[in-house]
C-alpha atoms as a PDB file:
ATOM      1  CA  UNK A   1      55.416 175.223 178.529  1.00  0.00           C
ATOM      2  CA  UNK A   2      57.867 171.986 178.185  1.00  0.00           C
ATOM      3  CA  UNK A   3      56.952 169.604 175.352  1.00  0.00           C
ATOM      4  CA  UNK A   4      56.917 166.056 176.718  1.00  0.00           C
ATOM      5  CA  UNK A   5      59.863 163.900 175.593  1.00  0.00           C
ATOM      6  CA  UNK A   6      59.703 161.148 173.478  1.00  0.00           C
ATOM      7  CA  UNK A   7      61.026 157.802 174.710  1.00  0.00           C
ATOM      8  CA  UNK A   8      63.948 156.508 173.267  1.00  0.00           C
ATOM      9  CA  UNK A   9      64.740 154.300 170.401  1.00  0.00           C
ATOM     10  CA  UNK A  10      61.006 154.537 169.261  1.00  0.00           C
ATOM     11  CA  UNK A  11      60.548 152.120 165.954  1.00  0.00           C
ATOM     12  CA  UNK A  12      60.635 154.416 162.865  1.00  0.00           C
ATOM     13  CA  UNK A  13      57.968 153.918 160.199  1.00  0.00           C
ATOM     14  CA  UNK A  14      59.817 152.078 157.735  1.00  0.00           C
ATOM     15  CA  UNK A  15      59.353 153.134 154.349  1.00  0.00           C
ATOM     16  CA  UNK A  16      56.365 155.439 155.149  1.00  0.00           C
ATOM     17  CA  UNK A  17      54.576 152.845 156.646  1.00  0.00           C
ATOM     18  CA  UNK A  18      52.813 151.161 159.754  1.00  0.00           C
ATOM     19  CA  UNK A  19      54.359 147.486 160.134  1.00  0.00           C
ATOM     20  CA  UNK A  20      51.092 144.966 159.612  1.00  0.00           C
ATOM     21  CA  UNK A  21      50.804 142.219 161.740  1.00  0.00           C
ATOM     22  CA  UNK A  22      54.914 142.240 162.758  1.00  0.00           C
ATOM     23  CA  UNK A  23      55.677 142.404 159.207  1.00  0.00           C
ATOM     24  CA  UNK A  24      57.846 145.650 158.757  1.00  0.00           C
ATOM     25  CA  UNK A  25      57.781 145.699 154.984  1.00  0.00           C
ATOM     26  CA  UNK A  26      54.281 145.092 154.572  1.00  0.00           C
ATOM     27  CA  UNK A  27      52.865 148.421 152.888  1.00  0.00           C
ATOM     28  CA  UNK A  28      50.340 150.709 153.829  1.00  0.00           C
ATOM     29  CA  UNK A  29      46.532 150.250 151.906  1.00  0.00           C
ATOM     30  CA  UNK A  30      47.010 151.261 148.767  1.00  0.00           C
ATOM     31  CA  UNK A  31      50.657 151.628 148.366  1.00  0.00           C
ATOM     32  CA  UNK A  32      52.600 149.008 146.553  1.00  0.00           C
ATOM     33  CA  UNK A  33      54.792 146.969 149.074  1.00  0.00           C
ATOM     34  CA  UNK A  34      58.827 147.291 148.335  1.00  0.00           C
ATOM     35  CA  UNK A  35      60.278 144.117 147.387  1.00  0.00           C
ATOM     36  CA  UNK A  36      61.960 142.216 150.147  1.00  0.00           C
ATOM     37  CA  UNK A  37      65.456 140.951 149.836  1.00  0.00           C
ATOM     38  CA  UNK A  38      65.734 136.691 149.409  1.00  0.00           C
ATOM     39  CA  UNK A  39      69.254 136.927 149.420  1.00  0.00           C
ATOM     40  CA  UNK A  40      70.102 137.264 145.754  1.00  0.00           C
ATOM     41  CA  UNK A  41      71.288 140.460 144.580  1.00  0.00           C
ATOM     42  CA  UNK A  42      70.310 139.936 141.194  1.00  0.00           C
ATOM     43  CA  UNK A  43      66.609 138.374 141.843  1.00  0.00           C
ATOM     44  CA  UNK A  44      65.302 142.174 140.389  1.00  0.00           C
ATOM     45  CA  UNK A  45      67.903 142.410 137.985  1.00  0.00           C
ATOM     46  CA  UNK A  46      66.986 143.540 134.578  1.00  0.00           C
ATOM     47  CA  UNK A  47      68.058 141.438 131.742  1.00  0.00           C
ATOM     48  CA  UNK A  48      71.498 141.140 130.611  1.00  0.00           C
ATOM     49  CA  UNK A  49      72.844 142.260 133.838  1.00  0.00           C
ATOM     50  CA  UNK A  50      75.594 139.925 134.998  1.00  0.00           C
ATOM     51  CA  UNK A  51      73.893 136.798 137.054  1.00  0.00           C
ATOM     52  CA  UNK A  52      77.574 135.545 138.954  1.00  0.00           C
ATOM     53  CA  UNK A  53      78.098 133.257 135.601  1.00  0.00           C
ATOM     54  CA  UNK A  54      79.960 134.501 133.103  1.00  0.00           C
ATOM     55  CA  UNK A  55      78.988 132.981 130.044  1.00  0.00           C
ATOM     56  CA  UNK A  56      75.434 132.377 131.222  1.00  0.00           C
ATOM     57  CA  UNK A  57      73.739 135.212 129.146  1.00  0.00           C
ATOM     58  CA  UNK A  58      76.499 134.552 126.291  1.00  0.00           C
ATOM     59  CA  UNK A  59      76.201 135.894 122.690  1.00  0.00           C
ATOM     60  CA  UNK A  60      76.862 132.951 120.302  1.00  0.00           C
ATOM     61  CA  UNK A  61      80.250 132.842 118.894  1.00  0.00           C
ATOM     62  CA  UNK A  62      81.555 134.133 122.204  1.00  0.00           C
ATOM     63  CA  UNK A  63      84.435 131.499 123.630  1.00  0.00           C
ATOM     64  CA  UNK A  64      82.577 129.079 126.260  1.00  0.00           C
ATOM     65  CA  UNK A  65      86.098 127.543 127.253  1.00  0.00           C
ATOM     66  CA  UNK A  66      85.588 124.354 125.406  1.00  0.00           C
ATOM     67  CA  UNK A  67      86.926 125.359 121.318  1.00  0.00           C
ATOM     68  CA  UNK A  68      85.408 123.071 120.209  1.00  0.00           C
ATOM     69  CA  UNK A  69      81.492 123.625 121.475  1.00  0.00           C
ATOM     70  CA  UNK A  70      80.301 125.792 118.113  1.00  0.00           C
ATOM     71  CA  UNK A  71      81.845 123.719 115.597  1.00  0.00           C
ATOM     72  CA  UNK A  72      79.232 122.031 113.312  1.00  0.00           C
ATOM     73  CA  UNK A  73      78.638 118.225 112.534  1.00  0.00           C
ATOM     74  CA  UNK A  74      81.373 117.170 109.966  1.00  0.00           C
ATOM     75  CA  UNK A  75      83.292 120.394 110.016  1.00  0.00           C
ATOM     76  CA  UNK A  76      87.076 119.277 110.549  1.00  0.00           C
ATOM     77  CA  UNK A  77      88.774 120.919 113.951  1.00  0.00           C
ATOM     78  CA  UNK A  78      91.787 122.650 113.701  1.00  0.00           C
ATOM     79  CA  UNK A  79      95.074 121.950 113.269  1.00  0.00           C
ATOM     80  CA  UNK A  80      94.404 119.408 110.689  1.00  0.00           C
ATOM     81  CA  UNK A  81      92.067 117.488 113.173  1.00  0.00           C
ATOM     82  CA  UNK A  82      88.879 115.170 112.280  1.00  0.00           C
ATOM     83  CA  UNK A  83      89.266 111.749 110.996  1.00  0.00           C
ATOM     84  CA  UNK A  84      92.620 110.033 111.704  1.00  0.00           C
ATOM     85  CA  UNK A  85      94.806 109.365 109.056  1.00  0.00           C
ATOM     86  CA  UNK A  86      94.935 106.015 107.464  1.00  0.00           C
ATOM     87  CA  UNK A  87      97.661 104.266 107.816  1.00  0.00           C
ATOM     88  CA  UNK A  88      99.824 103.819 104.796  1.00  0.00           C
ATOM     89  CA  UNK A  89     100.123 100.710 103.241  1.00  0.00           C
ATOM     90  CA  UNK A  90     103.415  98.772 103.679  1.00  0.00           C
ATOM     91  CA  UNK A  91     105.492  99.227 100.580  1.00  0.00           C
ATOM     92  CA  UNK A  92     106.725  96.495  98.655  1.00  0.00           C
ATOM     93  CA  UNK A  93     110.413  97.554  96.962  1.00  0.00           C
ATOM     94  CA  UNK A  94     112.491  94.555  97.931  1.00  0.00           C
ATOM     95  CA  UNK A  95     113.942  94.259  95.089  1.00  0.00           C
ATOM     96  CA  UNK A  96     116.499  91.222  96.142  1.00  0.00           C
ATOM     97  CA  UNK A  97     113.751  89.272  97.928  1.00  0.00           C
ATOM     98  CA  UNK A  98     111.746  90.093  94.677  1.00  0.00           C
ATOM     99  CA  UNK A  99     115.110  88.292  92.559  1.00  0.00           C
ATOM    100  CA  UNK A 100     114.745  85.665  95.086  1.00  0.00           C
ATOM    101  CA  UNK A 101     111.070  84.491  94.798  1.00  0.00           C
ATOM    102  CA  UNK A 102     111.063  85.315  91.177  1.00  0.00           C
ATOM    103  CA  UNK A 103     114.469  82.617  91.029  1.00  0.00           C
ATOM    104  CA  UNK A 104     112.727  79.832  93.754  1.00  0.00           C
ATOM    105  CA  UNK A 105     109.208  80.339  91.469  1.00  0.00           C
ATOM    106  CA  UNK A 106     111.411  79.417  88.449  1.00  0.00           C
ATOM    107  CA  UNK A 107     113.074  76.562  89.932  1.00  0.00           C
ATOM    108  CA  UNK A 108     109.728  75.131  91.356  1.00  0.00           C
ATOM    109  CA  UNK A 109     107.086  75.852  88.113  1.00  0.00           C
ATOM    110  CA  UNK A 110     110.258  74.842  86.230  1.00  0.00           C
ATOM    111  CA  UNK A 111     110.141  71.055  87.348  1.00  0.00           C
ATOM    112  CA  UNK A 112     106.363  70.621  87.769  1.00  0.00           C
ATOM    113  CA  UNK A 113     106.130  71.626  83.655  1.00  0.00           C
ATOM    114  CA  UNK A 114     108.643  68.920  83.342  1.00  0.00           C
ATOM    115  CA  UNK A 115     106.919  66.329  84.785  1.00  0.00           C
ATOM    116  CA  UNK A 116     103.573  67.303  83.476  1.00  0.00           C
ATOM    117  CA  UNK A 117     105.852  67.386  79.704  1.00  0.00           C
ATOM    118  CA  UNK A 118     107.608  64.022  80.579  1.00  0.00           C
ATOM    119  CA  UNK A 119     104.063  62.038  81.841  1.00  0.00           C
ATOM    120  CA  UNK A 120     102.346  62.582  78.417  1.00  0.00           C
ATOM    121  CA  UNK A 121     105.118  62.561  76.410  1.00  0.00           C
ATOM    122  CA  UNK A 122     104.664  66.168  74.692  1.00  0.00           C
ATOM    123  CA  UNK A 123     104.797  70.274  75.808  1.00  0.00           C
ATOM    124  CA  UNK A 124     101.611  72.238  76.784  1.00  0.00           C
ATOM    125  CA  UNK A 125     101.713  75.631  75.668  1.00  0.00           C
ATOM    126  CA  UNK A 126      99.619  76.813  78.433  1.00  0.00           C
ATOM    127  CA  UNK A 127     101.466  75.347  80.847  1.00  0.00           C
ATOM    128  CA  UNK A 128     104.534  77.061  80.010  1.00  0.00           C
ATOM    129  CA  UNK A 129     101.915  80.446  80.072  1.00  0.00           C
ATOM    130  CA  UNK A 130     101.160  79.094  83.221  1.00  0.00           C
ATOM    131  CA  UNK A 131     105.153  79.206  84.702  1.00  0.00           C
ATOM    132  CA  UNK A 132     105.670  82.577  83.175  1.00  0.00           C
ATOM    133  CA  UNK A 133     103.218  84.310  84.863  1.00  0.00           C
ATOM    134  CA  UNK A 134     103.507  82.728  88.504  1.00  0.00           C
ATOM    135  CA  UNK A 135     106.863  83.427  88.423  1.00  0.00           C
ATOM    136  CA  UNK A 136     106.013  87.003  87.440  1.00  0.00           C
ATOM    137  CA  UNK A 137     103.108  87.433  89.751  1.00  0.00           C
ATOM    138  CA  UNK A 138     105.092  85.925  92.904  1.00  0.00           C
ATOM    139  CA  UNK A 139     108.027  88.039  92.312  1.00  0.00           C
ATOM    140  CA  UNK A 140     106.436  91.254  92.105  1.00  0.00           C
ATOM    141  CA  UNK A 141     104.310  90.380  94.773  1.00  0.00           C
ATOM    142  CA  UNK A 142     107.208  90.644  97.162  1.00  0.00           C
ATOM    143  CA  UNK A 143     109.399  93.055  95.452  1.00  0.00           C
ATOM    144  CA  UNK A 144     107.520  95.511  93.665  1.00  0.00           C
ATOM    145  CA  UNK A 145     106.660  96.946  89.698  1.00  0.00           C
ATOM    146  CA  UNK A 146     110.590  97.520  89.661  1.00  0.00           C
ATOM    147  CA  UNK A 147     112.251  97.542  85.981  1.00  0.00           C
ATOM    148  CA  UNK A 148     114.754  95.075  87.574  1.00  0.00           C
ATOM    149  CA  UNK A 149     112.423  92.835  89.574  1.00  0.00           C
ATOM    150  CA  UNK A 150     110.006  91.854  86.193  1.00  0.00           C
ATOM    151  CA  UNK A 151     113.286  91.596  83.757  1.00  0.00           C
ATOM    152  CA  UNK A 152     114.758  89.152  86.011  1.00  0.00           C
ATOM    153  CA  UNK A 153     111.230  87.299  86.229  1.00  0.00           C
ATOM    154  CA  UNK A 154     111.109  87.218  82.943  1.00  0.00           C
ATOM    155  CA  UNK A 155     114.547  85.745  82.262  1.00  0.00           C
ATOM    156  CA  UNK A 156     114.053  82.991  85.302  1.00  0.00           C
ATOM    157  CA  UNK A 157     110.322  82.170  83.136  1.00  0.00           C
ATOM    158  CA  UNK A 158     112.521  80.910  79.872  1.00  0.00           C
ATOM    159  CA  UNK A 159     115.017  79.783  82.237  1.00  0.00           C
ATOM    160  CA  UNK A 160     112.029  78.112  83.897  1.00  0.00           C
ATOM    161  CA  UNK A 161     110.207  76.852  80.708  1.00  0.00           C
ATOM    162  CA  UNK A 162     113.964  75.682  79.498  1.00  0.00           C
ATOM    163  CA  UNK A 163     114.217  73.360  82.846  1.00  0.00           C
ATOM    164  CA  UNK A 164     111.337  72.065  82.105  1.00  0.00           C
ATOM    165  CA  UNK A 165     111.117  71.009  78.650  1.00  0.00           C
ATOM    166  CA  UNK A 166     115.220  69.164  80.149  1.00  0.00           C
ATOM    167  CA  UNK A 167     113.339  67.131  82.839  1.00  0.00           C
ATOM    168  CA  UNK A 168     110.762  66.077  79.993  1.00  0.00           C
ATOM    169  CA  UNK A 169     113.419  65.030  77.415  1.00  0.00           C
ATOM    170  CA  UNK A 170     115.035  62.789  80.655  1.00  0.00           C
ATOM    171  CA  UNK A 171     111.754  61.030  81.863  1.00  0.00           C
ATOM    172  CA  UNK A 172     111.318  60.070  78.381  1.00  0.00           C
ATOM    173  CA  UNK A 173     114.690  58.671  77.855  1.00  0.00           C
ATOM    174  CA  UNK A 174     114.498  56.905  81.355  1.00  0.00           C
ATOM    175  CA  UNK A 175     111.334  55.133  80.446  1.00  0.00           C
ATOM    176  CA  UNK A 176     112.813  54.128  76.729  1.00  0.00           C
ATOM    177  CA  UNK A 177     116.380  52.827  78.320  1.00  0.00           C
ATOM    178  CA  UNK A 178     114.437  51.596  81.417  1.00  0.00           C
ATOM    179  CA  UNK A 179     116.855  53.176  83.730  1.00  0.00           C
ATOM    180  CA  UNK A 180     116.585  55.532  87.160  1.00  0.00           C
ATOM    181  CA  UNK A 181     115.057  59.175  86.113  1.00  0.00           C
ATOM    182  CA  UNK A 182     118.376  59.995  88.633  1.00  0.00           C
ATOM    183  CA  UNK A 183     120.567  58.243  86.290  1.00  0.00           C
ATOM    184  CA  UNK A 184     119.803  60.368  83.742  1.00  0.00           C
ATOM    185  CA  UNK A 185     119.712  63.889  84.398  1.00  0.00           C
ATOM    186  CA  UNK A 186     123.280  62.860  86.969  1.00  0.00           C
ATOM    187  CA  UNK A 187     125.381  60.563  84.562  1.00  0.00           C
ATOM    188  CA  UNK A 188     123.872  61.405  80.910  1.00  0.00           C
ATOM    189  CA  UNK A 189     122.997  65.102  81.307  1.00  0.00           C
ATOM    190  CA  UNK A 190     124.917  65.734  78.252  1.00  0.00           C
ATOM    191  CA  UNK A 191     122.750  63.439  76.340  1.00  0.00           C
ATOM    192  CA  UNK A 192     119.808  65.404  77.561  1.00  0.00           C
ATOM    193  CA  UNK A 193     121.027  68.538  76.369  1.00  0.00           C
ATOM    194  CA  UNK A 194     122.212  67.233  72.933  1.00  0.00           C
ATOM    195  CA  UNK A 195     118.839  65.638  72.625  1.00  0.00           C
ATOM    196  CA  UNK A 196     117.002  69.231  73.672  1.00  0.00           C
ATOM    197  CA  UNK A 197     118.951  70.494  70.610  1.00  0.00           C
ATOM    198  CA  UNK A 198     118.028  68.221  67.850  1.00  0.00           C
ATOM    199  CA  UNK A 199     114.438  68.051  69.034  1.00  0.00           C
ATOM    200  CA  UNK A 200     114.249  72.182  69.286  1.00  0.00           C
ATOM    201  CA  UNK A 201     111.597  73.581  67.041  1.00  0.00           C
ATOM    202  CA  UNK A 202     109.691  76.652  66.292  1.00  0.00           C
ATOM    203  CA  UNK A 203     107.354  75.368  68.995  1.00  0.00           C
ATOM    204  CA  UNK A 204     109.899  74.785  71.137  1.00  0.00           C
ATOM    205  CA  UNK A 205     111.079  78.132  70.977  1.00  0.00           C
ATOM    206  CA  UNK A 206     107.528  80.044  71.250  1.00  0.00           C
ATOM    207  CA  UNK A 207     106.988  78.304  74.624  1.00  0.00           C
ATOM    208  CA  UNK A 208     110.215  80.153  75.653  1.00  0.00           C
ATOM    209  CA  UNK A 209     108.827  83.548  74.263  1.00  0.00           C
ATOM    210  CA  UNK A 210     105.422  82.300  75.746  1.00  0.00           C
ATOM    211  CA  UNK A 211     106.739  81.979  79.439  1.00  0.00           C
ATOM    212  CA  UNK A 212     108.813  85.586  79.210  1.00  0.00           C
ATOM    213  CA  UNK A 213     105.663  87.063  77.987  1.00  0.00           C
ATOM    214  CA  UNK A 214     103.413  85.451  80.888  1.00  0.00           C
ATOM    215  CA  UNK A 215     106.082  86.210  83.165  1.00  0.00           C
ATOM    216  CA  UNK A 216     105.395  89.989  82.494  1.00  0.00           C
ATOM    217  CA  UNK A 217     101.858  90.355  82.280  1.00  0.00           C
ATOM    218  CA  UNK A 218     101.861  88.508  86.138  1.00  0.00           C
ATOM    219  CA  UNK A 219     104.505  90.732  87.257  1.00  0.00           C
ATOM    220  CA  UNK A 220     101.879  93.505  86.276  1.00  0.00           C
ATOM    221  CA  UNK A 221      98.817  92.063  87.158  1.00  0.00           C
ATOM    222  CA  UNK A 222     100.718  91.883  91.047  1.00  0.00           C
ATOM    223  CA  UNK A 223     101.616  95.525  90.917  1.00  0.00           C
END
């Protein structure tokens, strides 16, 4: 006898089961229902499979394409990186401008000590301390702790100290002969200077010494 035929394309059982309410992967009672894709491959995947990110299950210390990411607080990056570098300081080795101020310092203390001198009448030794070491001081302010800047500050300071005690000797002459200070130190600087030599004392001298002396410690206390 024939067997009767089956129709075609009859739905197949999927999975060994009967679909449930339209739902073909719904399982049969009792058997556990298969897992139903939702479009991600890896939504079952066990861990440390690969996710689609690369460096999303990373071990540390692996690269994370930033080089710097691991590096701890106050740990200096590489290639000498971290703070930036100070900027030197501007160095001060002029040593003609240094000549120069040490010269104008001379030529300006130099007159001032005069006129202090010539107003009352007699030499201060701390003034004269006083044009030593501002000529030191302003010199090697400008040009530097060079050998050549303090020698010459100290030879301006008795050159200094030396002007002064000549503008002193001519205000006191120009108030005894009651004639222009001008007068003086232009027409009778000769007189002046032969004065300055009979009047010279041990005092006079130590101011000298006093003003060279000054003139160095300045020129230090500046460098």
């Amino acid at each position: 006898m024939s067997q009767p035929v089956q129709p075609p394309n009859q739905p197949q059982q999927p999975f060994g089961g009967q679909p449930v309410d339209g739902n073909p992967y719904a399982g049969q009672p009792g058997q556990p229902a298969p897992a139903a894709p939702n479009g991600n491959p890896y939504g079952q995947q066990a861990p440390g499979a690969p996710t689609g990110n690369p460096y999303g299950q990373q071990a540390p210390g692996a690269p994370t394409g930033n080089p710097f990411a691991g590096q701890q607080p106050g740990q200096s990056a590489p290639f000498g990186g971290g703070a930036p570098f100070a900027p030197a300081p501007p160095a001060r080795n002029n040593i003609l401008l240094g000549v120069a101020v040490a010269l104008g310092a001379a030529i300006v203390a130099g007159i001032l000590y005069g006129v202090i001198a010539g107003s009352i009448e007699r030499e201060v030794g701390y003034a004269a301390v006083g044009v030593g070491f501002l000529v030191g001081f302003a010199s090697s302010k400008i040009g530097g702790s060079n050998p050549a800047v303090i020698g010459a500050a100290a030879v301006f300071s008795i050159g200094a100290v030396y002007l002064g005690q000549l503008v002193g000797i001519s205000m006191v002459l120009a108030d005894l002969a009651q004639i222009p200070f001008s007068e003086v130190i232009g027409d009778h600087f000769g007189a002046v200077t032969e004065a300055w030599s009979q009047e010279a004392d041990f005092m006079t001298y130590l101011f000298l010494a006093l003003g060279a002396i000054a003139a160095v410690g300045g020129a230090k206390k500046a460098g």
